[in-house]
N, C-alpha and C. Protein backbone atom coordinates (compact mmCIF):
# COMPACT_ATOMS: atom_id res chain seq x y z
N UNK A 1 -29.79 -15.39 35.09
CA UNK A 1 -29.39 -15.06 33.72
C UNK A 1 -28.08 -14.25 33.77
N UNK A 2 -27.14 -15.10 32.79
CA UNK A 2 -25.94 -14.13 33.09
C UNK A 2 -25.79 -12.76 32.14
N UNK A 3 -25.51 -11.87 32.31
CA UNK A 3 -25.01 -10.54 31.63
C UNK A 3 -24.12 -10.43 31.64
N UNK A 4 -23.52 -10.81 30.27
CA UNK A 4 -21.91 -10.56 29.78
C UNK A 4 -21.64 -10.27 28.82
N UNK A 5 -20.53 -9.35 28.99
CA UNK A 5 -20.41 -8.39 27.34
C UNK A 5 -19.33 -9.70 26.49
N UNK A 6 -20.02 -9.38 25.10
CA UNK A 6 -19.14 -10.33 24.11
C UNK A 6 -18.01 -9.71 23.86
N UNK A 7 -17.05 -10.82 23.93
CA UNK A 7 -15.73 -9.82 22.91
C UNK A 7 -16.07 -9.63 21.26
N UNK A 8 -15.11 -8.96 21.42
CA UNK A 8 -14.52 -8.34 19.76
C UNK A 8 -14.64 -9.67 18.76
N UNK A 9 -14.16 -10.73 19.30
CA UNK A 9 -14.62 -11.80 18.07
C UNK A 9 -15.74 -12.27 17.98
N UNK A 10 -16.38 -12.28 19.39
CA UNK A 10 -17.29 -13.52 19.53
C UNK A 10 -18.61 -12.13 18.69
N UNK A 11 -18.62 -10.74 18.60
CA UNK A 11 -19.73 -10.40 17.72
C UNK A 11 -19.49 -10.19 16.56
N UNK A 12 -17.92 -10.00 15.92
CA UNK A 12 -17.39 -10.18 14.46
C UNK A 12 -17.93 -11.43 13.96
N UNK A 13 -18.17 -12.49 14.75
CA UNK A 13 -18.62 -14.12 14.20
C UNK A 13 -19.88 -14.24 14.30
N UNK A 14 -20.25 -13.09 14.67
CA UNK A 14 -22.48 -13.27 14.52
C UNK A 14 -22.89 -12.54 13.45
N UNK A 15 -24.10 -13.22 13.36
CA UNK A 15 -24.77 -13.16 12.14
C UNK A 15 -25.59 -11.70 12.12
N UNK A 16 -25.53 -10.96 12.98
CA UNK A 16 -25.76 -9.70 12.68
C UNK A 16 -24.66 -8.42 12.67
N UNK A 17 -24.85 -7.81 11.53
CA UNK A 17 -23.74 -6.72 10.76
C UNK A 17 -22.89 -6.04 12.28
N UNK A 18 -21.23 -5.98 12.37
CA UNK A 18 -21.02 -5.13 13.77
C UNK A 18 -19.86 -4.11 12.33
N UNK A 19 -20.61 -2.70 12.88
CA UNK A 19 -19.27 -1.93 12.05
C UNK A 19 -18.59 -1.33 13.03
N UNK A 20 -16.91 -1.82 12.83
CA UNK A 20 -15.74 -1.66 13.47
C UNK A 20 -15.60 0.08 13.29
N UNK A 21 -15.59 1.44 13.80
CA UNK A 21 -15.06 2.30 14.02
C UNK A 21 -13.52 2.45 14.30
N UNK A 22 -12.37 1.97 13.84
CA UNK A 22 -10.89 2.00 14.27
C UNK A 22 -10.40 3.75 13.88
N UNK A 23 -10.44 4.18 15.48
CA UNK A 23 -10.35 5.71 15.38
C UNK A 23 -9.21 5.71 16.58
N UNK A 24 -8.81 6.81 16.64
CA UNK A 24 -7.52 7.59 17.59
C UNK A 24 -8.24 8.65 18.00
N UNK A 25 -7.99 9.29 19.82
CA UNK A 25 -8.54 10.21 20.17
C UNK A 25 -7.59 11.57 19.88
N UNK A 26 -6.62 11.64 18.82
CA UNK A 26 -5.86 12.62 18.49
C UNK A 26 -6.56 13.05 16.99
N UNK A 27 -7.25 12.15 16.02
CA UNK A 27 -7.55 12.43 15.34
C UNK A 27 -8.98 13.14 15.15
N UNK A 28 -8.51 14.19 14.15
CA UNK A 28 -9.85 15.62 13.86
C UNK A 28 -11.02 14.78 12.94
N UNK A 29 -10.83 14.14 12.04
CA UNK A 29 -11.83 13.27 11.14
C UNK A 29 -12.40 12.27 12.33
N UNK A 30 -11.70 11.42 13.05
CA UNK A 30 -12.41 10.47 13.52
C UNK A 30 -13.28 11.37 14.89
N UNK A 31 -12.99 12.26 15.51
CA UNK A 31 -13.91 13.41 16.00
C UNK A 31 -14.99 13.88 15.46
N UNK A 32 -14.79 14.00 14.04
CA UNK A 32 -16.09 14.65 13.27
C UNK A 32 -17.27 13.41 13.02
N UNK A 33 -16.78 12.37 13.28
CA UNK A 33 -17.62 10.93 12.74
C UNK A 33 -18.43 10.89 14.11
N UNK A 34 -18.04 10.93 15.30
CA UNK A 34 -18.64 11.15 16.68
C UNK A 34 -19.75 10.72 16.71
N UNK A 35 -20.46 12.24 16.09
CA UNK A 35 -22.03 12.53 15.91
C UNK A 35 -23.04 11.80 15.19
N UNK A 36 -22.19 11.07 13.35
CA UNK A 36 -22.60 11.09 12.56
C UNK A 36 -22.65 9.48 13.27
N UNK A 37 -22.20 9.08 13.43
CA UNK A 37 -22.20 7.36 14.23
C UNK A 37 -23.21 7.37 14.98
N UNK A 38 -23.39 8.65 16.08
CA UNK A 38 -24.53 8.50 17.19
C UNK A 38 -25.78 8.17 16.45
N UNK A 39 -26.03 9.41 15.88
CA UNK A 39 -27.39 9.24 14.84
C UNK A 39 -27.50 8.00 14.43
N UNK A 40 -26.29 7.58 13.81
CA UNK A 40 -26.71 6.28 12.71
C UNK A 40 -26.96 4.45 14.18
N UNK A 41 -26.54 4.88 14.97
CA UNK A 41 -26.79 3.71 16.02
C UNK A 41 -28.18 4.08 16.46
N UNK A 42 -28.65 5.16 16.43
CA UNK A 42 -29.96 5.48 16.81
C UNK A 42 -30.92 5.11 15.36
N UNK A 43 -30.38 5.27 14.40
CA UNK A 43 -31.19 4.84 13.24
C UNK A 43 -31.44 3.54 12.83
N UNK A 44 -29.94 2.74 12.68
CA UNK A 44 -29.86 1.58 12.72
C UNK A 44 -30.44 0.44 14.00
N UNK A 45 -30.49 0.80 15.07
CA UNK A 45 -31.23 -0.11 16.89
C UNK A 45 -30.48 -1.27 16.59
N UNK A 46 -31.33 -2.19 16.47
CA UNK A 46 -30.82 -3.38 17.10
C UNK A 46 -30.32 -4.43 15.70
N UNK A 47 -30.59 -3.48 14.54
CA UNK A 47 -30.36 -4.21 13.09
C UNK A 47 -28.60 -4.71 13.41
N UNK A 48 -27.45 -3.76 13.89
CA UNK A 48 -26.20 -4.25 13.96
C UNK A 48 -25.27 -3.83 15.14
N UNK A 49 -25.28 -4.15 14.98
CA UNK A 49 -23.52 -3.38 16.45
C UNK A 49 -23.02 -2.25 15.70
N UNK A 50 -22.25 -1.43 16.51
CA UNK A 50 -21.23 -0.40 15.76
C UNK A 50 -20.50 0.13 17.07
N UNK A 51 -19.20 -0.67 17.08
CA UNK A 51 -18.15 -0.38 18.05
C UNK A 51 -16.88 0.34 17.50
N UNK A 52 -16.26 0.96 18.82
CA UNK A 52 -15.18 1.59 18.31
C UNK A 52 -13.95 0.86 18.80
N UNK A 53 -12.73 1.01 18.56
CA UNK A 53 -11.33 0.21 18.61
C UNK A 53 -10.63 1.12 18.44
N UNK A 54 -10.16 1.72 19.70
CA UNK A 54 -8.96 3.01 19.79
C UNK A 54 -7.62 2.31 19.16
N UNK A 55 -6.92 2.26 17.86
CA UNK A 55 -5.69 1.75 17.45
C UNK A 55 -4.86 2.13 18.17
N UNK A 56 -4.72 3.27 19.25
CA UNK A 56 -3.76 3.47 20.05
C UNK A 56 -3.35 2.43 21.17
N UNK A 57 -4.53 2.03 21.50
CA UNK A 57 -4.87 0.98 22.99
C UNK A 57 -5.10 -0.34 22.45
N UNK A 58 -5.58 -0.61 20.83
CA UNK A 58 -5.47 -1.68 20.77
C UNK A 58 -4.39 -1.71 19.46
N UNK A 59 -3.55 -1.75 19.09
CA UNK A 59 -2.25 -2.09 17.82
C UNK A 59 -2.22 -3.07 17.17
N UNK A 60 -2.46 -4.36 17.88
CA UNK A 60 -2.55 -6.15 17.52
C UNK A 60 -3.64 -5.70 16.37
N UNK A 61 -4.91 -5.06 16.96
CA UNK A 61 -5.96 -5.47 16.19
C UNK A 61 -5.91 -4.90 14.92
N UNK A 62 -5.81 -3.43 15.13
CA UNK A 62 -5.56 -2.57 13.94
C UNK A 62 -4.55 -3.21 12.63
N UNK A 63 -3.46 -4.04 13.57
CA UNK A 63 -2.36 -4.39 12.73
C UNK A 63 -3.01 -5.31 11.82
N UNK A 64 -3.60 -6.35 12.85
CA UNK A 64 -4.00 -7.53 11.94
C UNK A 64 -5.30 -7.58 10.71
N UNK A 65 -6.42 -6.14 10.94
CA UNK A 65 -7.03 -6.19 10.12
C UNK A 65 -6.57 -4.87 8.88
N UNK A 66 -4.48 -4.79 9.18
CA UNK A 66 -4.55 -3.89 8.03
C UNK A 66 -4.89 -2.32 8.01
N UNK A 67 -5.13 -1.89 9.29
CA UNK A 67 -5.89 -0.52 9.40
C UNK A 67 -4.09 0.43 9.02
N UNK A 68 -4.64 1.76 7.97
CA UNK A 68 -3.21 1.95 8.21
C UNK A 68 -3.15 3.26 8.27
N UNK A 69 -4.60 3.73 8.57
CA UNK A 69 -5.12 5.51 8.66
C UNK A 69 -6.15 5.22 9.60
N UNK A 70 -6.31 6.00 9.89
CA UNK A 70 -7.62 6.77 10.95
C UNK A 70 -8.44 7.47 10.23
N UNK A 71 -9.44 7.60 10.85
CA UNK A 71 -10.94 6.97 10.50
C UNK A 71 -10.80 5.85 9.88
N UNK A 72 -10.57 4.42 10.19
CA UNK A 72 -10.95 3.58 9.10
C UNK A 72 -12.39 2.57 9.66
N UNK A 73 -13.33 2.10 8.62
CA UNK A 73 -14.56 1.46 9.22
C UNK A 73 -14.37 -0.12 8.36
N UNK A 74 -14.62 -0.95 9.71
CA UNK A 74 -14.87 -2.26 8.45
C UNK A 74 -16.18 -2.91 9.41
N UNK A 75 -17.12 -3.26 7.76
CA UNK A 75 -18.15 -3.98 7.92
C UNK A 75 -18.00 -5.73 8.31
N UNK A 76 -18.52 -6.31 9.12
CA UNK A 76 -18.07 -7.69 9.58
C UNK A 76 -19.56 -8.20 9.45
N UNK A 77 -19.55 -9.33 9.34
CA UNK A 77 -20.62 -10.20 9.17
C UNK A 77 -20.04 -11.86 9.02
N UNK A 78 -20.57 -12.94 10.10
CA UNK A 78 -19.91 -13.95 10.36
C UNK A 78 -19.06 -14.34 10.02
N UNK A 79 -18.03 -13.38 11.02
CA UNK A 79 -16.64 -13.48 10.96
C UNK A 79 -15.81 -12.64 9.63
N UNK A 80 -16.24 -12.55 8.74
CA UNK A 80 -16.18 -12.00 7.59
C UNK A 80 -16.04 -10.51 7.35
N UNK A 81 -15.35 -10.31 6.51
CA UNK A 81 -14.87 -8.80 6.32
C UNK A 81 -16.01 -8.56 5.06
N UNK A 82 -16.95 -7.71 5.46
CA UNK A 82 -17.74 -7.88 3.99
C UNK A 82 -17.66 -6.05 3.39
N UNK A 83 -17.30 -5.50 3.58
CA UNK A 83 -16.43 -3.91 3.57
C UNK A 83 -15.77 -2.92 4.21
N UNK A 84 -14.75 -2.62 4.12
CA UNK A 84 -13.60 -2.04 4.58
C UNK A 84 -13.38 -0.63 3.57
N UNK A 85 -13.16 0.62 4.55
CA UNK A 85 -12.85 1.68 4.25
C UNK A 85 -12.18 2.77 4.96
N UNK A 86 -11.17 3.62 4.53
CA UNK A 86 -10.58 4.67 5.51
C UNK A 86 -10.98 5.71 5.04
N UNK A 87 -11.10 7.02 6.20
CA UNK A 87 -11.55 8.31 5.75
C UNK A 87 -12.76 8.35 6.33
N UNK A 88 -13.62 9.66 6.47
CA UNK A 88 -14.79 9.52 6.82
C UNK A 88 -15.75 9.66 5.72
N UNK A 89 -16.96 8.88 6.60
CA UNK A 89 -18.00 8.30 5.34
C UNK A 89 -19.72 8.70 5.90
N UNK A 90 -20.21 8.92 5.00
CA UNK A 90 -21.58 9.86 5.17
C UNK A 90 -22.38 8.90 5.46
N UNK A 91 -22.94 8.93 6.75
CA UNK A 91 -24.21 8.47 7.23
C UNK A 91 -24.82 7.15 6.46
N UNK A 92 -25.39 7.94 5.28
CA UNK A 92 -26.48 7.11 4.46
C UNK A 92 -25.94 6.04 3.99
N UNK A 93 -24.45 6.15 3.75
CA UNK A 93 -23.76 4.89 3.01
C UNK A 93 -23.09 4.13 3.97
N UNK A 94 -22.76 4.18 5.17
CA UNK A 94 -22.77 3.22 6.32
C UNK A 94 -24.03 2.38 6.47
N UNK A 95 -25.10 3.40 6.72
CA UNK A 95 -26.73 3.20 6.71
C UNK A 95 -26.76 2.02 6.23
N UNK A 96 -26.96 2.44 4.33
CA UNK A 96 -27.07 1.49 3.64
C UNK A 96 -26.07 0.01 3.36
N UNK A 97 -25.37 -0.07 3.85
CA UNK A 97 -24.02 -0.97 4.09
C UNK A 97 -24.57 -2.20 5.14
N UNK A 98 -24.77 -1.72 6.49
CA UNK A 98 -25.84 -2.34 7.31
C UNK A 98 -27.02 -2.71 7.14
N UNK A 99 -27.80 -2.30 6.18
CA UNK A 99 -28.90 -2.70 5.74
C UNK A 99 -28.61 -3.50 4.95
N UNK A 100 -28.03 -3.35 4.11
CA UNK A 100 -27.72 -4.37 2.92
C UNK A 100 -26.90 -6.07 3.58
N UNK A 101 -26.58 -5.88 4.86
CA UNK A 101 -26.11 -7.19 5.33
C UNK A 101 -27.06 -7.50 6.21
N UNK A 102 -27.73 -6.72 6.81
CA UNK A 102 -28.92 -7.24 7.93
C UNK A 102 -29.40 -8.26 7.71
């Protein structure tokens, strides 16, 4: 059985919710989200993905989905942008964001 990590598209194009984290390790907001992400991957299990995308290390990507601040989060669901937001955002309404596409 092989064990191989998916890229960045191949889990943006599955049918279960992945929320994009596009953060910078210079930024104080996307620091404060840290914690509030841990919890919520521990709350959320196996309902969605929730990866991060340093815009510093990656630029192409940030560019192409538009990111144009830090902290920004976008919700994906097959292939699909199904919500997009910058700034940081409270737990329950990520929560509920992922639930609502699960």
């Amino acid at each position: 059985m092989e064990n191989k990590k998916a890229t960045f598209n191949e889990l943006i194009q599955g049918d279960k919710p992945v929320l994009v984290d596009f953060f910078a390790t210079w930024c104080g907001p996307c620091q404060a989200m840290q914690p509030i992400l841990k919890d919520l991957i521990e709350e959320v299990g196996d309902q969605a993905h929730i990866i991060k995308v340093d815009v510093d290390k990656n630029q192409a990507a940030a560019q192409h989905f538009g990111v144009r601040g830090v902290p920004t989060f976008i919700l994906f669901k097959d292939g699909e942008i199904k919500w997009q937001q910058a700034g940081m955002q409270p737990k329950h309404q990520l929560k509920q964001l992922i639930e609502q596409h699960a």
